[in-house]
N, C-alpha and C. Protein backbone atom coordinates (compact mmCIF):
# COMPACT_ATOMS: atom_id res chain seq x y z
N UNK A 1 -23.87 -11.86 -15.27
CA UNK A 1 -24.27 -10.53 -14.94
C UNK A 1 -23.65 -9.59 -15.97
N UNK A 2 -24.22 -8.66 -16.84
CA UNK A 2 -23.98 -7.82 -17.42
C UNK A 2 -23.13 -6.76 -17.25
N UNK A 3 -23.47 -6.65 -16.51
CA UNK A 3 -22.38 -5.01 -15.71
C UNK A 3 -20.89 -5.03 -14.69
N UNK A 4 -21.03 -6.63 -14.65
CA UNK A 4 -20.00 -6.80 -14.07
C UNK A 4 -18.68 -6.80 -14.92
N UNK A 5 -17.26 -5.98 -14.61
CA UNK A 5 -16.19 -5.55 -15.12
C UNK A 5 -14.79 -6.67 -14.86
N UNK A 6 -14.83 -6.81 -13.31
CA UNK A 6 -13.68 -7.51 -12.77
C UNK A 6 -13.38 -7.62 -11.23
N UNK A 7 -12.92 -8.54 -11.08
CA UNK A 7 -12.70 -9.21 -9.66
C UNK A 7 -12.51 -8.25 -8.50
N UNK A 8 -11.54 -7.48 -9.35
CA UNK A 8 -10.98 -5.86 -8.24
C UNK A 8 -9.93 -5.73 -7.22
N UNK A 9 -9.19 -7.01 -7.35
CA UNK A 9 -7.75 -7.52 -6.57
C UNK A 9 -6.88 -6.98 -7.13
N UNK A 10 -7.24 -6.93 -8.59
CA UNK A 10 -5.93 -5.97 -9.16
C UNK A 10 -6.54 -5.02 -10.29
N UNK A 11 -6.06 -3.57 -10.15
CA UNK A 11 -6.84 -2.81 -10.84
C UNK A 11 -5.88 -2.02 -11.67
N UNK A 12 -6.50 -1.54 -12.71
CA UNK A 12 -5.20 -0.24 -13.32
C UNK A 12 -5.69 1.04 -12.99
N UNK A 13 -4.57 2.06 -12.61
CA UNK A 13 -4.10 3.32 -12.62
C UNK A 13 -3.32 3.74 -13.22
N UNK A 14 -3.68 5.22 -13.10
CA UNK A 14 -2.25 5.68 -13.42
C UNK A 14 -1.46 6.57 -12.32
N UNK A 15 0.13 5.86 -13.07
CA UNK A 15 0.96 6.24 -11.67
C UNK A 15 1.13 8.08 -11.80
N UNK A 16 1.36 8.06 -10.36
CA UNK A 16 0.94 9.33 -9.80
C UNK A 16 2.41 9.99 -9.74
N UNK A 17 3.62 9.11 -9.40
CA UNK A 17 4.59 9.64 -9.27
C UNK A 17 5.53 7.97 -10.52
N UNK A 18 6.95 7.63 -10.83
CA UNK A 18 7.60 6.76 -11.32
C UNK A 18 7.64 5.55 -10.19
N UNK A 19 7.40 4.20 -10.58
CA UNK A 19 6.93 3.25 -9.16
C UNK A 19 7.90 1.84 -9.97
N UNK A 20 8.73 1.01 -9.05
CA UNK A 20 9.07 0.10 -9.61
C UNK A 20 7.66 -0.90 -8.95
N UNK A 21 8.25 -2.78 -9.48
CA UNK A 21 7.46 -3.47 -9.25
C UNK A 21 7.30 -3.55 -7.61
N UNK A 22 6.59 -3.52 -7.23
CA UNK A 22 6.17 -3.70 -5.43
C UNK A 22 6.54 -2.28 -4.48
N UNK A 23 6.09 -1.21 -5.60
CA UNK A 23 6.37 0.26 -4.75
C UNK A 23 4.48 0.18 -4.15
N UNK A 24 4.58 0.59 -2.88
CA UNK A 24 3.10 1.68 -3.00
C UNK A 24 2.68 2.53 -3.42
N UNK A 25 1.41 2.37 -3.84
CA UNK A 25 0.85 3.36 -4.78
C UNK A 25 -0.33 3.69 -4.28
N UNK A 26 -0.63 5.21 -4.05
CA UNK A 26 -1.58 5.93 -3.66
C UNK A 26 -2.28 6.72 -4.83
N UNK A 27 -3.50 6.51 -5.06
CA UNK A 27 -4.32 7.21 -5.86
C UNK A 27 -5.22 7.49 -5.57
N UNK A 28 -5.79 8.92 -4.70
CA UNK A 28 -6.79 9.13 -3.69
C UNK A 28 -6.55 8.58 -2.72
N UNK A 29 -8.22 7.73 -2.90
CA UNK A 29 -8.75 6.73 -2.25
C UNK A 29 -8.10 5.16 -2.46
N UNK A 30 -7.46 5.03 -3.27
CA UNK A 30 -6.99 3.58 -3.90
C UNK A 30 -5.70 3.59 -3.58
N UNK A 31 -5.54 2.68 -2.78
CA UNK A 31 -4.24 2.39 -2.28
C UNK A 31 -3.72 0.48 -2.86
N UNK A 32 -2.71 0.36 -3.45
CA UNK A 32 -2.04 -1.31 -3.93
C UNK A 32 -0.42 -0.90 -4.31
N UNK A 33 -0.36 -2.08 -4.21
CA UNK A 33 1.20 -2.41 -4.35
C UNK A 33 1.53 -2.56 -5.94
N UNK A 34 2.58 -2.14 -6.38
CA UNK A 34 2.60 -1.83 -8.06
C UNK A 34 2.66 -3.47 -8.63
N UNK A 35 1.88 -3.90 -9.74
CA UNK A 35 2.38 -5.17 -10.14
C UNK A 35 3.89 -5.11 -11.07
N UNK A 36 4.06 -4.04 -11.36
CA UNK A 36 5.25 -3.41 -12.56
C UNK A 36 6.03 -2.13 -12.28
N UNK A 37 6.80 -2.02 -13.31
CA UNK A 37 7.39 -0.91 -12.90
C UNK A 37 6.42 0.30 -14.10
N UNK A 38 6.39 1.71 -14.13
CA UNK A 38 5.63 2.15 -14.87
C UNK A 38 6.47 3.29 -13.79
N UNK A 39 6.67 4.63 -15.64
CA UNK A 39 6.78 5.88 -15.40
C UNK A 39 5.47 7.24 -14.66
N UNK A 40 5.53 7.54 -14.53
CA UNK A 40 4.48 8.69 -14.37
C UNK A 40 3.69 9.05 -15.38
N UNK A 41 2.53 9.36 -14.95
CA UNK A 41 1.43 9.26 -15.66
C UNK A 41 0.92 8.23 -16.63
N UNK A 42 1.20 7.05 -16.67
CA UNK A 42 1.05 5.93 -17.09
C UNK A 42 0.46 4.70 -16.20
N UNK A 43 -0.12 4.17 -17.34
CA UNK A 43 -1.00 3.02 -16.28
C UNK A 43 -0.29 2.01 -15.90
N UNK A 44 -0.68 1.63 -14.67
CA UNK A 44 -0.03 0.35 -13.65
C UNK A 44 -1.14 -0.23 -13.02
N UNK A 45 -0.23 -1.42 -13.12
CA UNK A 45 -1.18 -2.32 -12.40
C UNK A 45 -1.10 -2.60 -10.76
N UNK A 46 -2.35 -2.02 -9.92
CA UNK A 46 -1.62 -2.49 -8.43
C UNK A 46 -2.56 -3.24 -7.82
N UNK A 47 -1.78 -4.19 -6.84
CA UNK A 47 -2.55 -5.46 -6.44
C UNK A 47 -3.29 -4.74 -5.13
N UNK A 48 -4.55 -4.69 -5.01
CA UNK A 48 -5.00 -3.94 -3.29
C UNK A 48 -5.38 -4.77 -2.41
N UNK A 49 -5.10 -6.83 -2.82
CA UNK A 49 -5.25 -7.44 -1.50
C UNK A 49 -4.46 -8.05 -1.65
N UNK A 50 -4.13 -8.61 -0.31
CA UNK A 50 -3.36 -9.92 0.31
C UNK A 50 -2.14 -8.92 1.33
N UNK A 51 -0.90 -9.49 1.16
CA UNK A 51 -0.22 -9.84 2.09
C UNK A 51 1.29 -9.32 1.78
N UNK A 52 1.55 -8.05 1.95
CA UNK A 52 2.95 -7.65 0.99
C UNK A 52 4.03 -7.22 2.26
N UNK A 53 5.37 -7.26 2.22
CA UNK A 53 6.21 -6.34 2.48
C UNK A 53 6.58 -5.37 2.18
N UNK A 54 6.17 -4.13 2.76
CA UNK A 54 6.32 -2.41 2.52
C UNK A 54 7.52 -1.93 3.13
N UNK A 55 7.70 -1.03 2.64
CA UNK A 55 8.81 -0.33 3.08
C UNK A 55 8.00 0.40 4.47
N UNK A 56 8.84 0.58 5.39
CA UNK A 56 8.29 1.14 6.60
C UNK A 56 9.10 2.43 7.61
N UNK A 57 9.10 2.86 8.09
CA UNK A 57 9.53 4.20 8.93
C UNK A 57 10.08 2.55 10.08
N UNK A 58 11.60 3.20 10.05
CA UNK A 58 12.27 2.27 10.78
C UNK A 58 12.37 2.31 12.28
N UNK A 59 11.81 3.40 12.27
CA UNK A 59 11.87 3.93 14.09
C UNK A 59 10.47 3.83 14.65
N UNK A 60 9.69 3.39 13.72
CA UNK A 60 8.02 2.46 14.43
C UNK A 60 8.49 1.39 15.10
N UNK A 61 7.48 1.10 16.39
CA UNK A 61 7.53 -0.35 16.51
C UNK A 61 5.69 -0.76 16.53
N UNK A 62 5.50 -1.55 15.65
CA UNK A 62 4.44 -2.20 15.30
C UNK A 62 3.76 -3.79 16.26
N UNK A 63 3.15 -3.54 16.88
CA UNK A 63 2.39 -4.92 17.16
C UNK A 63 1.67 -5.42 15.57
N UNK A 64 1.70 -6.44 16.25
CA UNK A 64 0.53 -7.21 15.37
C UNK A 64 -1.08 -7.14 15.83
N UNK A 65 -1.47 -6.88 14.02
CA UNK A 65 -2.41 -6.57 14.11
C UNK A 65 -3.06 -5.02 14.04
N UNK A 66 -1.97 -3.94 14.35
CA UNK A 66 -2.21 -2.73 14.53
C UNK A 66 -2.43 -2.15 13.13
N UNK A 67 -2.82 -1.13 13.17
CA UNK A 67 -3.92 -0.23 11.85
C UNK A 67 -2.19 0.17 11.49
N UNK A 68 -2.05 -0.06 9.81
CA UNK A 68 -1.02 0.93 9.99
C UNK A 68 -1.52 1.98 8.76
N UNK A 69 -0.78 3.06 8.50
CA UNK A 69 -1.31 4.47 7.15
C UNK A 69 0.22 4.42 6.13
N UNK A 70 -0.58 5.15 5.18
CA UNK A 70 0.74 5.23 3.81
C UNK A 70 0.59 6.53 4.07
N UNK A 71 2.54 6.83 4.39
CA UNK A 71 3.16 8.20 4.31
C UNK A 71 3.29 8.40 2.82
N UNK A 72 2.28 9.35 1.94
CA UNK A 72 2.50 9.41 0.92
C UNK A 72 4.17 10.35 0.62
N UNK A 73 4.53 11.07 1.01
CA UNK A 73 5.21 12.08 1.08
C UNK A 73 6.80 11.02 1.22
N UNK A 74 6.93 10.15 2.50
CA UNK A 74 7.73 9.50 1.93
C UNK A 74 7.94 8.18 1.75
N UNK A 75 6.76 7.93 1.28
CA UNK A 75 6.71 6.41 0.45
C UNK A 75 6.75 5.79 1.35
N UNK A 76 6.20 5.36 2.55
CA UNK A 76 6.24 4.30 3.66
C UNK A 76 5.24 3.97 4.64
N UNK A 77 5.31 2.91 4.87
CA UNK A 77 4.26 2.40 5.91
C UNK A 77 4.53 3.18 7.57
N UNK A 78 3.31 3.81 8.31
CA UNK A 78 3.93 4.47 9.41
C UNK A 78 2.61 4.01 10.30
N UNK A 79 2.77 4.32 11.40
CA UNK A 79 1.42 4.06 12.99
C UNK A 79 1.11 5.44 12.28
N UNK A 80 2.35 6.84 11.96
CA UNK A 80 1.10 8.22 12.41
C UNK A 80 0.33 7.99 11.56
N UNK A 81 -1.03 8.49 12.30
CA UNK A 81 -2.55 8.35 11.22
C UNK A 81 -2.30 9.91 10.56
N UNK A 82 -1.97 11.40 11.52
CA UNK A 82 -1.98 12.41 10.83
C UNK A 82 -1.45 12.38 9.43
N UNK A 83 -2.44 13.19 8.45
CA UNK A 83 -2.42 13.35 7.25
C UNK A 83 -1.39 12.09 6.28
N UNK A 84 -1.89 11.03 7.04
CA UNK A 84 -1.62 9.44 6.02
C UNK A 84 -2.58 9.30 5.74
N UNK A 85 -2.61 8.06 4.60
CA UNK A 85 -3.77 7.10 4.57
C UNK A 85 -3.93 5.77 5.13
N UNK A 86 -5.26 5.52 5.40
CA UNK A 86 -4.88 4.07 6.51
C UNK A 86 -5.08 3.28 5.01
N UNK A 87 -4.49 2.07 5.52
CA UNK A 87 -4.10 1.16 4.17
C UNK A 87 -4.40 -0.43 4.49
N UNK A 88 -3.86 -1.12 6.27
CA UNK A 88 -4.45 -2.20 6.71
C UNK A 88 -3.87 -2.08 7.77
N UNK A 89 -3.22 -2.82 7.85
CA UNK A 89 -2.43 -3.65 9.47
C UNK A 89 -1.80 -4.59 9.62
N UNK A 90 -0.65 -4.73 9.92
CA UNK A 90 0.63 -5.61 10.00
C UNK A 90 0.17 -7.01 10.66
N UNK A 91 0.43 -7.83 9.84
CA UNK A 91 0.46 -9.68 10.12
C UNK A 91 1.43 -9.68 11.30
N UNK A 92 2.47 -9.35 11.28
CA UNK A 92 3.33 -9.75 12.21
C UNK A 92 4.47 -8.31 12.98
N UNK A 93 4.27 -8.71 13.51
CA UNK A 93 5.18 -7.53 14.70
C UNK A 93 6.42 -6.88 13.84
N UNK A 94 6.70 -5.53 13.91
CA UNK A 94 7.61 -5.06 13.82
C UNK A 94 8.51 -3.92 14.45
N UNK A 95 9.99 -4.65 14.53
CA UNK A 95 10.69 -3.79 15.51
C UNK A 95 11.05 -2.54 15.09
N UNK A 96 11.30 -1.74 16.26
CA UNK A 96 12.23 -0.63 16.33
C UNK A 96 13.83 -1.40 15.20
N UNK A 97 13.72 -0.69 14.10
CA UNK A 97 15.34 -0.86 13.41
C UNK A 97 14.56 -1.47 12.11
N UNK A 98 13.48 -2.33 12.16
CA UNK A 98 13.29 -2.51 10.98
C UNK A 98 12.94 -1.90 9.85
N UNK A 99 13.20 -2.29 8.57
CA UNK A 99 12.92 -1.41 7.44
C UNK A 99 11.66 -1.77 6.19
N UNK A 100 10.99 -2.92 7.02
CA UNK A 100 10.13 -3.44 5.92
C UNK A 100 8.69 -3.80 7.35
N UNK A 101 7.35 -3.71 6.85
CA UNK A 101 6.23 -4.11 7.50
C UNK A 101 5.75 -4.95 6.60
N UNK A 102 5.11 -6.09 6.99
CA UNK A 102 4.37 -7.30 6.43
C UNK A 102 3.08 -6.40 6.73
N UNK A 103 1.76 -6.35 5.69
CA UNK A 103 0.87 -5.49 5.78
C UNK A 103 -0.15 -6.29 5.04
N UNK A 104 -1.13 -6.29 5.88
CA UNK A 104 -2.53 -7.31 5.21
C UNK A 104 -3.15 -5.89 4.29
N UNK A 105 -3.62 -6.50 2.98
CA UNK A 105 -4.57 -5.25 2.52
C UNK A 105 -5.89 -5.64 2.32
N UNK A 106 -6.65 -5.46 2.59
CA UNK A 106 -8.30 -5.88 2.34
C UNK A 106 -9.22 -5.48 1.11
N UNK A 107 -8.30 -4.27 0.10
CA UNK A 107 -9.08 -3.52 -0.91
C UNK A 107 -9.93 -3.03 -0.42
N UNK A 108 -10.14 -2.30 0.79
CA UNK A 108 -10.62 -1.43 1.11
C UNK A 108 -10.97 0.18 0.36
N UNK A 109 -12.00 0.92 -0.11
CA UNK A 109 -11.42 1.89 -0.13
C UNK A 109 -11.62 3.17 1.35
N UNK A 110 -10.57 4.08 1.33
CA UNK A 110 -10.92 4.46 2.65
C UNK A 110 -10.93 5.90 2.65
């Protein structure tokens, strides 16, 4: 096929704010996990499927399975939907105290 570019699991941007390797990265609509580290305004590579550990709002408690959104503001996985972005939904349960969510991503854009 002619017009076809690439798979789309992992795409480049450019970073919006300074991101090490496995920060979230929000660009709009395009939400992935950084493959690198990369300064601001520079291109990065971020992965938008599979299966990552995010940093998360430690005072959630998460079922499995539940929708979760990226707090752009402070870099974390949260339940509130207000003014987040939804991003996927947690593989596995997470408690009250924890600091990381296991988060399926589908490459969705949303």
């Amino acid at each position: 096929m002619k017009n076809f570019i690439q798979a789309g699991e992992t795409i480049t941007v450019t970073a919006p704010y300074a991101v090490n390797s496995g920060d979230g990265v929000l660009v709009s609509a395009l939400f992935g996990i950084a493959s690198n580290a990369a300064a601001i305004s520079t291109d990065v590579e971020i992965k938008n499927e599979g299966v990552f550990d995010i940093t998360a709002l430690s005072t959630d408690v998460i079922a499995q399975g539940a929708k979760v959104y990226w707090d752009n503001t402070n870099r974390r996985i949260t339940t509130a939907s207000a003014g987040n972005t939804l991003v996927g939904a947690v593989t596995a349960a997470m408690a009250n105290g924890a600091t990381t969510a296991r988060v399926y991503l589908d490459g969705c854009v949303r």
